[in-house]
Structure formats: C-alpha cells, structure tokens
PDB file of N, CA and C in Angstrom:
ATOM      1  N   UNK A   1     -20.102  48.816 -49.151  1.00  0.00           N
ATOM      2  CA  UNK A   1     -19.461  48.074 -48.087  1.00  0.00           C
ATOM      3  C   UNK A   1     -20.237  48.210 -46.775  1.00  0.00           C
ATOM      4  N   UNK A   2     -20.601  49.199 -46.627  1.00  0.00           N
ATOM      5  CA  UNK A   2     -21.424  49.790 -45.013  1.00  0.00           C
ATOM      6  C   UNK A   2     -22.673  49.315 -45.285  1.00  0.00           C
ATOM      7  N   UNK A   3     -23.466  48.876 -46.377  1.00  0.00           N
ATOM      8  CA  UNK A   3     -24.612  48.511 -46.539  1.00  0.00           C
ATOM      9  C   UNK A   3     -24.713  46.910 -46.290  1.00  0.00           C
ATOM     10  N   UNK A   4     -23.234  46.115 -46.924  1.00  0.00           N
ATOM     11  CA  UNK A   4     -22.906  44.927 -46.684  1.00  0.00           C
ATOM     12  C   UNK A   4     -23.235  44.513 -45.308  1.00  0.00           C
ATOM     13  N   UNK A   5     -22.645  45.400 -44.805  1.00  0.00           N
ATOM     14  CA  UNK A   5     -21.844  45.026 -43.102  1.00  0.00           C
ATOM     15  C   UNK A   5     -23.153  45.163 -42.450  1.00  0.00           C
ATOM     16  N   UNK A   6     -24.445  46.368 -42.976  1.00  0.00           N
ATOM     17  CA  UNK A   6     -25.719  46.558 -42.297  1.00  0.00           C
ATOM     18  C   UNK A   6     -27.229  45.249 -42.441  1.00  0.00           C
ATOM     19  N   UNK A   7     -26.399  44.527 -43.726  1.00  0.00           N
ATOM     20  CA  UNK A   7     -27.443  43.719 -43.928  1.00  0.00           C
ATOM     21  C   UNK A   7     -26.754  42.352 -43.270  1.00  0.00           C
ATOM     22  N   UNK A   8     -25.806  42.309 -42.961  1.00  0.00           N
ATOM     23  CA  UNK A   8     -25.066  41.303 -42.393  1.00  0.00           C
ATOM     24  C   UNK A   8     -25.518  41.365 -40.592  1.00  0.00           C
ATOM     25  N   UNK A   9     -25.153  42.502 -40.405  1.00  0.00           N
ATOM     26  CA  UNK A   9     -25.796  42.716 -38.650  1.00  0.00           C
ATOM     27  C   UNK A   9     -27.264  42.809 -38.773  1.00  0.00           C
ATOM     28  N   UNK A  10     -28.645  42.990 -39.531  1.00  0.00           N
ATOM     29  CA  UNK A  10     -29.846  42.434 -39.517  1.00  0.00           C
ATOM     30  C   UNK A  10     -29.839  41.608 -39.469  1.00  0.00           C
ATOM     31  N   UNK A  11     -29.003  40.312 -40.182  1.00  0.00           N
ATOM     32  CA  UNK A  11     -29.519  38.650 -40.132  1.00  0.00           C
ATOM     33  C   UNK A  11     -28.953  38.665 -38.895  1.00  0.00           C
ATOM     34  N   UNK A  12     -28.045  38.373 -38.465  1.00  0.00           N
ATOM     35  CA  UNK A  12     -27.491  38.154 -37.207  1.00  0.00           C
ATOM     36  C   UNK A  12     -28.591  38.346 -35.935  1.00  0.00           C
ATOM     37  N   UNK A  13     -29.214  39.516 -36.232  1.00  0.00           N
ATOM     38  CA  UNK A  13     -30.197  39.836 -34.913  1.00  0.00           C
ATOM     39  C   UNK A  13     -31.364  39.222 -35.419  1.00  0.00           C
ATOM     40  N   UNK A  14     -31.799  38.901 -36.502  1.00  0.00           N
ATOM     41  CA  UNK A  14     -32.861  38.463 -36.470  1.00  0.00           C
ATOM     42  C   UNK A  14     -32.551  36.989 -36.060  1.00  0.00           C
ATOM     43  N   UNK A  15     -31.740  36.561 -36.723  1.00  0.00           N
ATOM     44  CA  UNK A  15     -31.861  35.086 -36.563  1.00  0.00           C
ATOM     45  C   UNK A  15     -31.398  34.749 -34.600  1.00  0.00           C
ATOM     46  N   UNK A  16     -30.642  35.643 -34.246  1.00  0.00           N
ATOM     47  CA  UNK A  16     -30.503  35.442 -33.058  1.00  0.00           C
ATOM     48  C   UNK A  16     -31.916  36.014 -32.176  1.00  0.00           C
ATOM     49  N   UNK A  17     -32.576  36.885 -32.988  1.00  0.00           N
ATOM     50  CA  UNK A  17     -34.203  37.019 -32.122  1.00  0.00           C
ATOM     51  C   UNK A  17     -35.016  35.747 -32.126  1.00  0.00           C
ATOM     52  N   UNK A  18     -34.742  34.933 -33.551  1.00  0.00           N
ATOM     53  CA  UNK A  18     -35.583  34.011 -33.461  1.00  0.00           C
ATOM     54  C   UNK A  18     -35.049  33.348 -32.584  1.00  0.00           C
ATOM     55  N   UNK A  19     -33.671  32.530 -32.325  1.00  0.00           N
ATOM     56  CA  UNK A  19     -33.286  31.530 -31.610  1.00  0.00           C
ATOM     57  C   UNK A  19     -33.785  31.766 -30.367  1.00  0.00           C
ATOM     58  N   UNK A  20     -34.129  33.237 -29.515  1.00  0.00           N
ATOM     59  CA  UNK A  20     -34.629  33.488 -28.289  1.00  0.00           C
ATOM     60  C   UNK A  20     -36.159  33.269 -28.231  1.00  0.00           C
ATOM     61  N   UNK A  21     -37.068  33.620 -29.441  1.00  0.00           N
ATOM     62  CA  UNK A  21     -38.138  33.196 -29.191  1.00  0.00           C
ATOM     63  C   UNK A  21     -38.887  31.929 -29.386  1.00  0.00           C
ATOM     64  N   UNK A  22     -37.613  30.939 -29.878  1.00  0.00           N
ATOM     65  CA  UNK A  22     -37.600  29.127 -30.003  1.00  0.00           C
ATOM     66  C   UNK A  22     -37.781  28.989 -28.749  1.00  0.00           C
ATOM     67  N   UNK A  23     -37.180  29.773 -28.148  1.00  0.00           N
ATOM     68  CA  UNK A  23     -36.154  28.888 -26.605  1.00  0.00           C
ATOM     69  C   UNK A  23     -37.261  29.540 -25.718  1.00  0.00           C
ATOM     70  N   UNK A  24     -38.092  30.909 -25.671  1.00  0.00           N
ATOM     71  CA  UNK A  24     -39.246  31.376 -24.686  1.00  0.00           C
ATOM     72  C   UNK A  24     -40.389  30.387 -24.864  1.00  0.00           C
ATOM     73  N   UNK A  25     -40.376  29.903 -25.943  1.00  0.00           N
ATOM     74  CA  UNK A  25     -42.020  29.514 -26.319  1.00  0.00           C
ATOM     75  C   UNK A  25     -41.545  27.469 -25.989  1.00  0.00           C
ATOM     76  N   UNK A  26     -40.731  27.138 -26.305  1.00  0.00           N
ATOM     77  CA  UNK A  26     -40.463  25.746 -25.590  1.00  0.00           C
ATOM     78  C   UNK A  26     -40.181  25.690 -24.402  1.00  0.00           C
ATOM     79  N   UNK A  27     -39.391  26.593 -23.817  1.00  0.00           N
ATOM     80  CA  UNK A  27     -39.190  26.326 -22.749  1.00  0.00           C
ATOM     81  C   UNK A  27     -40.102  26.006 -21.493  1.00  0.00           C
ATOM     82  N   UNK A  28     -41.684  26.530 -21.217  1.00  0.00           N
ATOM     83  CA  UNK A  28     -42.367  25.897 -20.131  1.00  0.00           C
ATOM     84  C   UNK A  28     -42.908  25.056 -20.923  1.00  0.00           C
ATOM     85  N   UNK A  29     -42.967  24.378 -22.048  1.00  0.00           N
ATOM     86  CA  UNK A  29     -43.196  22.564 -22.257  1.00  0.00           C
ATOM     87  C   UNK A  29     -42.325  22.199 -21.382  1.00  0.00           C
ATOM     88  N   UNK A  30     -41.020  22.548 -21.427  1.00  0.00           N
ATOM     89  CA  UNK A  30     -40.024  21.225 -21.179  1.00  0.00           C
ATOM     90  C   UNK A  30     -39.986  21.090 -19.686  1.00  0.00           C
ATOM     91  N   UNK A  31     -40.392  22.434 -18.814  1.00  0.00           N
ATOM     92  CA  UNK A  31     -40.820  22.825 -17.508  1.00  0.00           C
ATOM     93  C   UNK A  31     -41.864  21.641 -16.781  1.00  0.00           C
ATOM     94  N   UNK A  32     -42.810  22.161 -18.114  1.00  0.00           N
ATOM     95  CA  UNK A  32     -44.333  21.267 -17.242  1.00  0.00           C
ATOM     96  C   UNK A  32     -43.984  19.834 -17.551  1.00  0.00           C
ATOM     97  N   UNK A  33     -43.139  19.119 -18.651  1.00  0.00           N
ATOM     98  CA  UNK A  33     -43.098  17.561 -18.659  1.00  0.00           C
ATOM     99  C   UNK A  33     -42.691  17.100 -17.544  1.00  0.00           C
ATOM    100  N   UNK A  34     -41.150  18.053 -16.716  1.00  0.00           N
ATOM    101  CA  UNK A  34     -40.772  17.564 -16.066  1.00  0.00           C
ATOM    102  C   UNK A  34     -41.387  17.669 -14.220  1.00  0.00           C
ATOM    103  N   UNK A  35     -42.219  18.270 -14.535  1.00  0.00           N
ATOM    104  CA  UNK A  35     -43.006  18.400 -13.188  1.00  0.00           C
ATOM    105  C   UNK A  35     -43.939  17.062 -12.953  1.00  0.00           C
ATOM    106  N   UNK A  36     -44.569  16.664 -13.879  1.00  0.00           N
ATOM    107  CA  UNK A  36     -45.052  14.901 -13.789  1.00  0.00           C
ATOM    108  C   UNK A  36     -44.210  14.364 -13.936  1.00  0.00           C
ATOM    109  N   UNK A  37     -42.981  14.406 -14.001  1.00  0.00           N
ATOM    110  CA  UNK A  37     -42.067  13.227 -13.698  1.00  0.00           C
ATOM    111  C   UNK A  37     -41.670  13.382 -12.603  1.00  0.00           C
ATOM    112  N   UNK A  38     -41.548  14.540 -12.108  1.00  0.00           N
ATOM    113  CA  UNK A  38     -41.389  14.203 -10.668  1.00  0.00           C
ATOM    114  C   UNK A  38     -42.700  13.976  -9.514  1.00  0.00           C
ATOM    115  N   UNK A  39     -44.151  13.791 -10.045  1.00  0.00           N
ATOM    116  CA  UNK A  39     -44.988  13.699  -9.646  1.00  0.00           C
ATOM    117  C   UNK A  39     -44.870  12.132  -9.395  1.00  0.00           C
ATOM    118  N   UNK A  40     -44.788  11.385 -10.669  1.00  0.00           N
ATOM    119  CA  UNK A  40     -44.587   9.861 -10.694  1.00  0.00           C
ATOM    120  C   UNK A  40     -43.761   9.348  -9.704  1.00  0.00           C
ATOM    121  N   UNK A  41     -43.053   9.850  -9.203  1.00  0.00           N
ATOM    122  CA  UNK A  41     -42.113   9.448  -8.161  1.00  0.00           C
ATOM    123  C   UNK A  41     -42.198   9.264  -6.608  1.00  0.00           C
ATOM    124  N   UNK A  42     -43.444  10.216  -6.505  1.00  0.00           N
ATOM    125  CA  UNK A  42     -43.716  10.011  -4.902  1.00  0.00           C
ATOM    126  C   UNK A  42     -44.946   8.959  -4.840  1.00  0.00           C
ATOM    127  N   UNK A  43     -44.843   8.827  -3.247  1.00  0.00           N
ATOM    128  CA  UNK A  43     -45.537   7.829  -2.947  1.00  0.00           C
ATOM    129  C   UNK A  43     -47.179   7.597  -3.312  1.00  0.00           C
ATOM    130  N   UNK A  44     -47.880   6.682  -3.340  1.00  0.00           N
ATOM    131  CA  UNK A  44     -49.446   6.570  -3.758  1.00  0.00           C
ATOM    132  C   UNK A  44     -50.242   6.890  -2.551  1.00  0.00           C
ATOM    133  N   UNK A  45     -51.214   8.009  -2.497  1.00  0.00           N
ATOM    134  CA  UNK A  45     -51.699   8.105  -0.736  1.00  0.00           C
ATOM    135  C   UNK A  45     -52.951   7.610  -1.148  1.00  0.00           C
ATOM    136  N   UNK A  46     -53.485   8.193  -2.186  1.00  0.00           N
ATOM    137  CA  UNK A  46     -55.320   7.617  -2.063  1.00  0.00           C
ATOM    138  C   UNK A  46     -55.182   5.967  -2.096  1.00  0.00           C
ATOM    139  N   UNK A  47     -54.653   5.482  -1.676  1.00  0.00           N
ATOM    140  CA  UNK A  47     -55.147   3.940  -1.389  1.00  0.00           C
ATOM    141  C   UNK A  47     -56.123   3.413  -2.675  1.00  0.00           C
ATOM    142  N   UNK A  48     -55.446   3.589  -4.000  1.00  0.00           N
ATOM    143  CA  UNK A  48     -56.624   2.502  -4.769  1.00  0.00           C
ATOM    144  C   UNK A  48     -56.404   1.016  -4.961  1.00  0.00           C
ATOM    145  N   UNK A  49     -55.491   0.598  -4.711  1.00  0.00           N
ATOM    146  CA  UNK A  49     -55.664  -0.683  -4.461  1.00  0.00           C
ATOM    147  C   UNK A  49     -56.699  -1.308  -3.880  1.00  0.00           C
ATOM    148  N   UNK A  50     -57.441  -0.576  -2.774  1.00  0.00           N
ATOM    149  CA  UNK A  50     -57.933  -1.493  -1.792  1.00  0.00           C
ATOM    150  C   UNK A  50     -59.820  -1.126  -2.494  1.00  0.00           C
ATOM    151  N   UNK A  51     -59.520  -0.505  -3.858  1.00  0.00           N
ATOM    152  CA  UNK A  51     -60.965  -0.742  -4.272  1.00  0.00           C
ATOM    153  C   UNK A  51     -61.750   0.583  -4.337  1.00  0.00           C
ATOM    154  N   UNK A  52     -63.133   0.744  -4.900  1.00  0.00           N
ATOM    155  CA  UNK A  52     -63.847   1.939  -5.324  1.00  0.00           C
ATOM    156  C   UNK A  52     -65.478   1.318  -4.775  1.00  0.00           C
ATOM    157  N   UNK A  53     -65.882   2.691  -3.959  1.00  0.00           N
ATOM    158  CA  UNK A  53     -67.074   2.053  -4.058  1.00  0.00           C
ATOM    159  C   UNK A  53     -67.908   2.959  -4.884  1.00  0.00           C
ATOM    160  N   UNK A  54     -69.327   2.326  -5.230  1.00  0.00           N
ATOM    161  CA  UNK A  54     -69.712   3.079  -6.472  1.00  0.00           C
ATOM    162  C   UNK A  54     -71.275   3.148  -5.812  1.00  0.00           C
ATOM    163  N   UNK A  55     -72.046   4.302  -6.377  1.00  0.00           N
ATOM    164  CA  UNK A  55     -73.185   4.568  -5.616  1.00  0.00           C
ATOM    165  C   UNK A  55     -73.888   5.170  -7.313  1.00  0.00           C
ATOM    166  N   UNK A  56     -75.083   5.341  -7.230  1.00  0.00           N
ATOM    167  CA  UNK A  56     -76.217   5.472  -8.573  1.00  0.00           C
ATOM    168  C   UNK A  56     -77.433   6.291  -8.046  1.00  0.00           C
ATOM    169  N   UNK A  57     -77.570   7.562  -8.479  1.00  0.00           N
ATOM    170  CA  UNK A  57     -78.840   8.189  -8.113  1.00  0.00           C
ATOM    171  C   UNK A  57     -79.010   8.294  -9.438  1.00  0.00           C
ATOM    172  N   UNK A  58     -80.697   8.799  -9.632  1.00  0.00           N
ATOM    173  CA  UNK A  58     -81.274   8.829 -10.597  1.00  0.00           C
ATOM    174  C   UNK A  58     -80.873   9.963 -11.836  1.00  0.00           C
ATOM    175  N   UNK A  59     -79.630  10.925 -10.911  1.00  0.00           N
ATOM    176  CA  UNK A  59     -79.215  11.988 -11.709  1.00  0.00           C
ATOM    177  C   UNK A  59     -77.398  11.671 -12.024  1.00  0.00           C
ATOM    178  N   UNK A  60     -76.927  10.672 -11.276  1.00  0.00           N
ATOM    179  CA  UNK A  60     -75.752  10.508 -11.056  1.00  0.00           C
ATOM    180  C   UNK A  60     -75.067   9.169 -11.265  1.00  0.00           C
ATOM    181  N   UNK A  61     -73.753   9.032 -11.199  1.00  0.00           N
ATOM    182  CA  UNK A  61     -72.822   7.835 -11.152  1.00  0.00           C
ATOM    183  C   UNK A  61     -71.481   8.178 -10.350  1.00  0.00           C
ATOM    184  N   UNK A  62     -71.511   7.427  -8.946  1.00  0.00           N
ATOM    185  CA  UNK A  62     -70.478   8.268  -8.373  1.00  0.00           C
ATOM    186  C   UNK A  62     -69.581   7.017  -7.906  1.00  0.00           C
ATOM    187  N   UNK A  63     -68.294   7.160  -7.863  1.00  0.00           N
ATOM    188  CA  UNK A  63     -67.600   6.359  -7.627  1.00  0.00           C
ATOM    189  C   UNK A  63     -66.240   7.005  -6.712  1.00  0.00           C
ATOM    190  N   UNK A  64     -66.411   6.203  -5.414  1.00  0.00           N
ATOM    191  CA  UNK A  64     -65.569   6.790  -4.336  1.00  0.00           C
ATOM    192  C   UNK A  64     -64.407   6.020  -4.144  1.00  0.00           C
ATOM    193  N   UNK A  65     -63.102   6.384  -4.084  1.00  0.00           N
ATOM    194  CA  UNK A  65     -62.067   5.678  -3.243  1.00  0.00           C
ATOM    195  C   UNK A  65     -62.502   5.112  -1.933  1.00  0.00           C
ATOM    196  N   UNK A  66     -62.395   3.860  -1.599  1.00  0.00           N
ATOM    197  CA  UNK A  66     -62.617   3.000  -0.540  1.00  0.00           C
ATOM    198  C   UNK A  66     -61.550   3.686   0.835  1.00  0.00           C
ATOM    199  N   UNK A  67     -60.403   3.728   0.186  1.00  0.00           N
ATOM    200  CA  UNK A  67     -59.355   4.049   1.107  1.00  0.00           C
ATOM    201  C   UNK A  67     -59.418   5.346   1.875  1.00  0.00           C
ATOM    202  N   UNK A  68     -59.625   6.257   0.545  1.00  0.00           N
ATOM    203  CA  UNK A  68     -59.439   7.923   1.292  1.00  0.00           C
ATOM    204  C   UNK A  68     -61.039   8.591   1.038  1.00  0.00           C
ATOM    205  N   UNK A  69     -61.643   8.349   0.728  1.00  0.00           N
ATOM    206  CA  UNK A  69     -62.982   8.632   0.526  1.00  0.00           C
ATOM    207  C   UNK A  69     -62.868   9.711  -0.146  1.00  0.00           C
ATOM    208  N   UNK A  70     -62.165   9.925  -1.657  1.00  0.00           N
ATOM    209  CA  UNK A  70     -62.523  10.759  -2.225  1.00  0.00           C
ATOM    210  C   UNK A  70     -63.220  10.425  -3.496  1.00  0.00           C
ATOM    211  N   UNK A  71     -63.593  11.336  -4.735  1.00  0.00           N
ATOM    212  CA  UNK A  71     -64.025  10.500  -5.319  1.00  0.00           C
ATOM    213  C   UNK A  71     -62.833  10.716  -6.719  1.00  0.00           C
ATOM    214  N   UNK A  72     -63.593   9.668  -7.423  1.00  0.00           N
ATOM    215  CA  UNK A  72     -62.850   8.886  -8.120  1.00  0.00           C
ATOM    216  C   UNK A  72     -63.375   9.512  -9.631  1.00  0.00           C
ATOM    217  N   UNK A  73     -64.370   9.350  -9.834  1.00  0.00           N
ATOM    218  CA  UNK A  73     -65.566   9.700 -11.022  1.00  0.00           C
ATOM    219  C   UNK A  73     -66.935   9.997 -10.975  1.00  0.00           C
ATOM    220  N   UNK A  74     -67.613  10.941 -11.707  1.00  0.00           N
ATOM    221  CA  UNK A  74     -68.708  12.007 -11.054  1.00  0.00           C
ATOM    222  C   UNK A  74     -69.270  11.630 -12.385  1.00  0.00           C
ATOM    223  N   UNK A  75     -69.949  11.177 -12.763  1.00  0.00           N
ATOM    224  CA  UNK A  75     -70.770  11.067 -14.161  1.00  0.00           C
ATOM    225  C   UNK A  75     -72.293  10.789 -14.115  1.00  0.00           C
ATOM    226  N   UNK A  76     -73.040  12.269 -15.025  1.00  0.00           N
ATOM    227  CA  UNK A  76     -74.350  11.855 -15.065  1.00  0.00           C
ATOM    228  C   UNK A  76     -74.958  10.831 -16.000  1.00  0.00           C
ATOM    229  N   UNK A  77     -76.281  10.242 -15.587  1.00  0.00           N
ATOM    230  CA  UNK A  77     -75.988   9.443 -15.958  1.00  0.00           C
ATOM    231  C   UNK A  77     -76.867   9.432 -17.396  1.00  0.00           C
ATOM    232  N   UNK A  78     -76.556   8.497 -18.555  1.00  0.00           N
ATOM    233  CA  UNK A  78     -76.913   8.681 -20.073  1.00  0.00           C
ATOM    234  C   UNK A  78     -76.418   9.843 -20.689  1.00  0.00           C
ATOM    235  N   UNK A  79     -75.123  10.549 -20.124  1.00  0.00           N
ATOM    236  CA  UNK A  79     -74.187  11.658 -21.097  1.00  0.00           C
ATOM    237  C   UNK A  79     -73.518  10.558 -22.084  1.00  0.00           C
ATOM    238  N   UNK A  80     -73.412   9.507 -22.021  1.00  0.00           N
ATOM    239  CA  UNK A  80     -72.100   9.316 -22.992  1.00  0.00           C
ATOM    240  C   UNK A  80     -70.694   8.937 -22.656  1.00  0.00           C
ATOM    241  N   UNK A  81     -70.316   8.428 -21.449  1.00  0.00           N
ATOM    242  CA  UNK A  81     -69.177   8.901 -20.612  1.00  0.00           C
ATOM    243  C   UNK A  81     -68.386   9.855 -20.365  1.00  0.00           C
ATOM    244  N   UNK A  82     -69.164  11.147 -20.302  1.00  0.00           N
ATOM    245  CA  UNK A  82     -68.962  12.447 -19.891  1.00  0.00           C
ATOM    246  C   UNK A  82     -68.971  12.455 -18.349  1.00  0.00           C
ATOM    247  N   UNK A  83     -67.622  12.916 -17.941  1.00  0.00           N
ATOM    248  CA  UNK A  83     -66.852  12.828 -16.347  1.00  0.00           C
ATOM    249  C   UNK A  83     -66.574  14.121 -16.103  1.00  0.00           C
ATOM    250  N   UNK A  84     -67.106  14.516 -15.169  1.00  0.00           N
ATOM    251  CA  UNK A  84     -66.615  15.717 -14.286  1.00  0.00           C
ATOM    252  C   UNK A  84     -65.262  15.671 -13.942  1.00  0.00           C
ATOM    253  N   UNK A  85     -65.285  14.246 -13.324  1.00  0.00           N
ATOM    254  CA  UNK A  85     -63.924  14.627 -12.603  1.00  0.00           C
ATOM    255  C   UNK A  85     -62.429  13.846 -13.524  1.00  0.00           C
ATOM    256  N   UNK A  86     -61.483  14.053 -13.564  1.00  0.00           N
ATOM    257  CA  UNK A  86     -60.425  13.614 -13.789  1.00  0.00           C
ATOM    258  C   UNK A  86     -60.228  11.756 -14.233  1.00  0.00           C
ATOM    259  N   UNK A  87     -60.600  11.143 -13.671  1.00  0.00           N
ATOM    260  CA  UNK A  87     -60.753  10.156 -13.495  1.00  0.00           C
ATOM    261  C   UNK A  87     -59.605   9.257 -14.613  1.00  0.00           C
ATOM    262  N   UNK A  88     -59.732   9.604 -15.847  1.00  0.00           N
ATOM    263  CA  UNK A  88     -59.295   8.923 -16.396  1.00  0.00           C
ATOM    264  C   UNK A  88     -57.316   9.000 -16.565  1.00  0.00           C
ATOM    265  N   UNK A  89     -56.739   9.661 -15.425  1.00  0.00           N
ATOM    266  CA  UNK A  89     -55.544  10.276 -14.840  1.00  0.00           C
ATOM    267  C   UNK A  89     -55.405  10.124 -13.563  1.00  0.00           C
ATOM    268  N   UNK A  90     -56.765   9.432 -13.102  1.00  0.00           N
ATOM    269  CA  UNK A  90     -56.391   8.993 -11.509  1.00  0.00           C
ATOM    270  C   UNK A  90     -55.378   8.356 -11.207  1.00  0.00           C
ATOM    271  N   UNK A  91     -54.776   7.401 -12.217  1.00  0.00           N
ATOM    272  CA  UNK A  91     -53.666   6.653 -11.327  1.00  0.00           C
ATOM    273  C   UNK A  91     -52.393   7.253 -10.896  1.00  0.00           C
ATOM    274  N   UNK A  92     -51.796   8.731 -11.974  1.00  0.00           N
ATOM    275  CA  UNK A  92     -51.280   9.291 -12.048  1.00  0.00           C
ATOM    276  C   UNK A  92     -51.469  10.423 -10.677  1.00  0.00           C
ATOM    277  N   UNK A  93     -52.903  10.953 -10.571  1.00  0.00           N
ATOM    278  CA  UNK A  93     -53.206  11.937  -9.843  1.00  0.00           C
ATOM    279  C   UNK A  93     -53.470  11.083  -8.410  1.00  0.00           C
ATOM    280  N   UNK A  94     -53.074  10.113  -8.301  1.00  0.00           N
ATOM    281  CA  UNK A  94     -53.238   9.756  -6.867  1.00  0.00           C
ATOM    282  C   UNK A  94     -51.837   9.873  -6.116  1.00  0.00           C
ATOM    283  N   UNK A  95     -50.786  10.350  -6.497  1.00  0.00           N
ATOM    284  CA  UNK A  95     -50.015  10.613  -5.895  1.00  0.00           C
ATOM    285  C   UNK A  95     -49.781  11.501  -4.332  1.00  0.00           C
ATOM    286  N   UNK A  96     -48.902  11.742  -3.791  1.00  0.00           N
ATOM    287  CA  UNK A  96     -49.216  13.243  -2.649  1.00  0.00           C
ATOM    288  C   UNK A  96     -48.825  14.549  -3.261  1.00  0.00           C
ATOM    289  N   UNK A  97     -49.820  15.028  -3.249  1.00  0.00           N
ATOM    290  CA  UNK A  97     -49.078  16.890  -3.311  1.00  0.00           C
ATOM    291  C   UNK A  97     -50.200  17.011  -4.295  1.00  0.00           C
ATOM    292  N   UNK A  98     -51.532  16.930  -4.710  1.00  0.00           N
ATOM    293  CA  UNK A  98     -52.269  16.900  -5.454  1.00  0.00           C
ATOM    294  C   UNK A  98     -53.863  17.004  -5.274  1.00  0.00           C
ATOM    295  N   UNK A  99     -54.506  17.852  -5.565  1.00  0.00           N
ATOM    296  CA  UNK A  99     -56.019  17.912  -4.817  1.00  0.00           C
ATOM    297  C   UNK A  99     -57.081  17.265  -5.799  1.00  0.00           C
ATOM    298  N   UNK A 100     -58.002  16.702  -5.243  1.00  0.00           N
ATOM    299  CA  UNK A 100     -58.738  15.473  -6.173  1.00  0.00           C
ATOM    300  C   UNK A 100     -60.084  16.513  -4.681  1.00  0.00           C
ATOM    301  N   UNK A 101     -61.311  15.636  -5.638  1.00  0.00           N
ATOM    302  CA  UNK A 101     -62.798  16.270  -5.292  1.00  0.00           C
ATOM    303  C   UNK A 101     -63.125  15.486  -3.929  1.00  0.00           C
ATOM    304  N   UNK A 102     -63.048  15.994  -2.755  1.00  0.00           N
ATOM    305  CA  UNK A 102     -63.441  15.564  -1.636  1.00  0.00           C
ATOM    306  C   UNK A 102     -62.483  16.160  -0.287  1.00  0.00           C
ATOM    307  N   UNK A 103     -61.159  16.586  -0.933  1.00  0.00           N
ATOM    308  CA  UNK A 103     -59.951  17.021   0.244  1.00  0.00           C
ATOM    309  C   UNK A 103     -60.440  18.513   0.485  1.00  0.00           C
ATOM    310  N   UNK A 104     -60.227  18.214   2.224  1.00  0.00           N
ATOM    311  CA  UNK A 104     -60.414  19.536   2.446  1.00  0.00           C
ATOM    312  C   UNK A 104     -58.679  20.130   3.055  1.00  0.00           C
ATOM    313  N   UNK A 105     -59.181  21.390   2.820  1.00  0.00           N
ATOM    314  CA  UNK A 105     -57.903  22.420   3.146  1.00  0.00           C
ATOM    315  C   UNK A 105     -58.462  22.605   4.435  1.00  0.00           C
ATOM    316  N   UNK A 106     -57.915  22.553   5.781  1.00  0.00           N
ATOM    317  CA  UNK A 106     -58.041  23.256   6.962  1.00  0.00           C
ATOM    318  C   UNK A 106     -57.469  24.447   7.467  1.00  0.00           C
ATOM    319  N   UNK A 107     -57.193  25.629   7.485  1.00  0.00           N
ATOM    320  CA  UNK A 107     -56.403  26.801   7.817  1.00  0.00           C
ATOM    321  C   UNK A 107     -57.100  27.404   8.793  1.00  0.00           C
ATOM    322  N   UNK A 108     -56.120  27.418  10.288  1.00  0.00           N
ATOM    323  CA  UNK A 108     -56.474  27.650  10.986  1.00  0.00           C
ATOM    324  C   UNK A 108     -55.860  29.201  11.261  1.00  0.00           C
ATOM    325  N   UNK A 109     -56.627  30.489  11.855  1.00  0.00           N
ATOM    326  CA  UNK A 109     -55.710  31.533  12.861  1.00  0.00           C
ATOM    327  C   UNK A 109     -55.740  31.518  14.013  1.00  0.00           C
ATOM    328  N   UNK A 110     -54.768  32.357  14.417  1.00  0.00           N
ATOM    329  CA  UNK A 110     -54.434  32.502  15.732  1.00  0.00           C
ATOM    330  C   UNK A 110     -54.026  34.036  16.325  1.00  0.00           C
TER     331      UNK A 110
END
C-alpha cells in the first residue's frame, strides 16, 4: 500500500516537473513574439518612402536611406547577395526604438 501511494506521488512530481519545464522553455518564445508586435505598432521614422540612394565602390554596394541617412544594405560586391546589414527586415526595423548602421548615441556629462 505505502509503495502504491510512493509510486503514485513520483508520477505526480514528475509529471508536474515536466509541466514546469514546458512552461520555462516556451515561455520567452511567447515573450519575444510579442515584443515585434508591439514593435509593428509604432510609428515609421527612417523615412523609406521617400527612396534609397545607392553608391558602388570597387569593394562595395551601399545603399542609404534618403530620409535619415542611414544605411539600408552593405554588400560586397560578387558575394552572392551576402548583406552585412539587416536589410532584408528593414521594413519591419524601421520603426522607433531600434538601432540600424549609421545612428549615433550622444551621452553627454555633467
């Protein structure tokens, strides 16, 4: 009977260990989805509407936001379309609250 009752309180904890380590190991997915959804929601600052300008050195392919002068896509050139930068998430990453290749941080003391 006491052996019953001992193999009865093992499942219990195990299966209730597992249900806790379902819930540790999903839980920052469901964290980080909802952090780009609230990314999608604020306003667009890099200005891409108003166009990209694009520049070509003999080592490079660079393509700048017109609006905020940052850039857009950093690719050398004959990789393959191999991108340094993000680019292909820009529309997403042009939101505010987000650092893209060209913003500077200013911190001043006093």
């Amino acid at each position: 009977m006491k052996t019953m009752k001992r193999k009865q309180t093992k499942r219990i904890t195990c299966t209730f260990g597992m249900l806790i380590g379902c819930i540790l190991i999903l839980w920052p997915a469901v964290l980080y989805s909802q952090v780009w959804k609230r990314i999608e929601n604020r306003p667009q600052t890099l200005g891409l509407e108003q166009g990209l300008l694009e520049f070509e050195t003999p080592e490079f392919e660079l393509k700048i936001v017109k609006a905020s002068h940052t850039v857009a896509a950093l690719m050398p050139v004959g990789q393959g379309g191999f991108d340094y930068t993000p680019s292909d998430r820009l529309e997403i990453r042009s939101r505010n609250g987000l650092y893209h290749l060209g913003d500077l941080t200013l911190r001043l003391r006093t």
